[in-house]
Protein backbone atom coordinates (compact mmCIF):
# COMPACT_ATOMS: atom_id res chain seq x y z
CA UNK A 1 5.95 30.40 1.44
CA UNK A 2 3.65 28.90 -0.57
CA UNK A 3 2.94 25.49 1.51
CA UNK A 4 1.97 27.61 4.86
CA UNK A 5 -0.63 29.41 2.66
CA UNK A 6 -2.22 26.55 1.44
CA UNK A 7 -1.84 25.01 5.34
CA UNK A 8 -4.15 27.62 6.75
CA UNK A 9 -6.67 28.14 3.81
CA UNK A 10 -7.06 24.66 3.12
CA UNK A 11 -8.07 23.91 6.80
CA UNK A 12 -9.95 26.71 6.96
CA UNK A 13 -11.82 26.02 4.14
CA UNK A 14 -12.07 22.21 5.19
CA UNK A 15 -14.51 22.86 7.62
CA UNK A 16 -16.14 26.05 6.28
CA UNK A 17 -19.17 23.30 4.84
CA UNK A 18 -19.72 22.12 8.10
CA UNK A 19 -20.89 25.29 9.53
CA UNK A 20 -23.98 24.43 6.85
CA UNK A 21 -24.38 21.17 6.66
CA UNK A 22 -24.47 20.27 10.67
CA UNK A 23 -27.27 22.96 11.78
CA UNK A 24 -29.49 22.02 8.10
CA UNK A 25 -29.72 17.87 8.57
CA UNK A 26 -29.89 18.38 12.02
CA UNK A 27 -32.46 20.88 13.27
CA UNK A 28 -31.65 20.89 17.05
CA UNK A 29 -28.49 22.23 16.61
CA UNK A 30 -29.21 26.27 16.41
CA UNK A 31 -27.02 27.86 19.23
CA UNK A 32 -23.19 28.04 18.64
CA UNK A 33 -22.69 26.61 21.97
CA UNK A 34 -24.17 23.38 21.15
CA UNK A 35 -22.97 23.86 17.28
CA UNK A 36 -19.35 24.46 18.93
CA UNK A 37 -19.33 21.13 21.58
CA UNK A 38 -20.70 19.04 18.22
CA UNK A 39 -17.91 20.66 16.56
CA UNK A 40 -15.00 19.90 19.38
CA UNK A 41 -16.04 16.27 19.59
CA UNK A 42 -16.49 15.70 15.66
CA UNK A 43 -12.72 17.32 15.20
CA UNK A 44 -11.06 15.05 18.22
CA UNK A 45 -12.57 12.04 16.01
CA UNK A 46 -10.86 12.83 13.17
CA UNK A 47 -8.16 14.10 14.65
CA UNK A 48 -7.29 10.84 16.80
CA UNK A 49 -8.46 8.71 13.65
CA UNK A 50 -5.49 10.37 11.38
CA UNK A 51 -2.92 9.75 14.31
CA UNK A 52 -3.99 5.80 14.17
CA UNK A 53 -3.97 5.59 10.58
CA UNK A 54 -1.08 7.70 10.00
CA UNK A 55 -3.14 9.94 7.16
CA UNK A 56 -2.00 12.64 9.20
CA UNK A 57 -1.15 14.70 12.13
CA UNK A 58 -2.99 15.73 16.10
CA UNK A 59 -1.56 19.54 15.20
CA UNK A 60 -3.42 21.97 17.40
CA UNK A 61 -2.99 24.66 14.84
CA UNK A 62 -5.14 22.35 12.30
CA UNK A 63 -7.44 22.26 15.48
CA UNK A 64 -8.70 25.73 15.62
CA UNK A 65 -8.17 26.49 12.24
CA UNK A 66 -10.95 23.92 11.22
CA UNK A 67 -13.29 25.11 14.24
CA UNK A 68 -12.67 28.72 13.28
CA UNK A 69 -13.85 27.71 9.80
CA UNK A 70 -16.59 25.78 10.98
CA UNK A 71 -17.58 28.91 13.15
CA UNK A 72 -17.59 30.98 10.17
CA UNK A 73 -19.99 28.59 8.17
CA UNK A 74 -22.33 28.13 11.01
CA UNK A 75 -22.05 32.19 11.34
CA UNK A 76 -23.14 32.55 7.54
CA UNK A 77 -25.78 30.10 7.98
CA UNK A 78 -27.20 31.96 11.08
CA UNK A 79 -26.96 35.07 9.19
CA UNK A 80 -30.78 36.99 8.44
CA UNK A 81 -29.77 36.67 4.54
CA UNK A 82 -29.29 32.83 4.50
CA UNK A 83 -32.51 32.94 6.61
CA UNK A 84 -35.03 34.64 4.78
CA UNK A 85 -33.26 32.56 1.36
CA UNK A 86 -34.71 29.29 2.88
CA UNK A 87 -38.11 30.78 3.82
């Protein structure tokens, strides 16, 4: 029981960052739409690269748990308290 728990946290913490680090070095990305297609294209990358180099697996579960994280991060970041921090 305990490797399925660290499956989903781990790759839902993975990508958690992301969610801050994306929309801060690059200023044009504010709306979740465009945050979310960044996000889809970034994850097929490193998706397809661990399925060449064998680091890993293309497991769709992995998928959305790392966009759902990423979601999350770029949620908190969004938020009116993370806002008014930076101002």
């Amino acid at each position: 029981m305990d490797i399925p728990i660290k499956n989903l946290v781990g790759n839902f913490i993975l990508f958690l960052p992301m969610g801050f680090y994306l929309p801060y070095f690059m200023k044009k990305i504010n709306k979740v739409s465009v945050f979310s297609l960044l996000m889809i294209i970034l994850l097929f990358i490193f998706k397809v690269l661990q399925l060449v180099t064998r680091r890993g697996s293309f497991d769709i579960d992995d998928f959305i748990l790392n966009m759902f994280g990423a979601i999350i991060g770029f949620g908190i970041w969004k938020s009116n308290v993370v806002q008014k921090l930076l101002k």
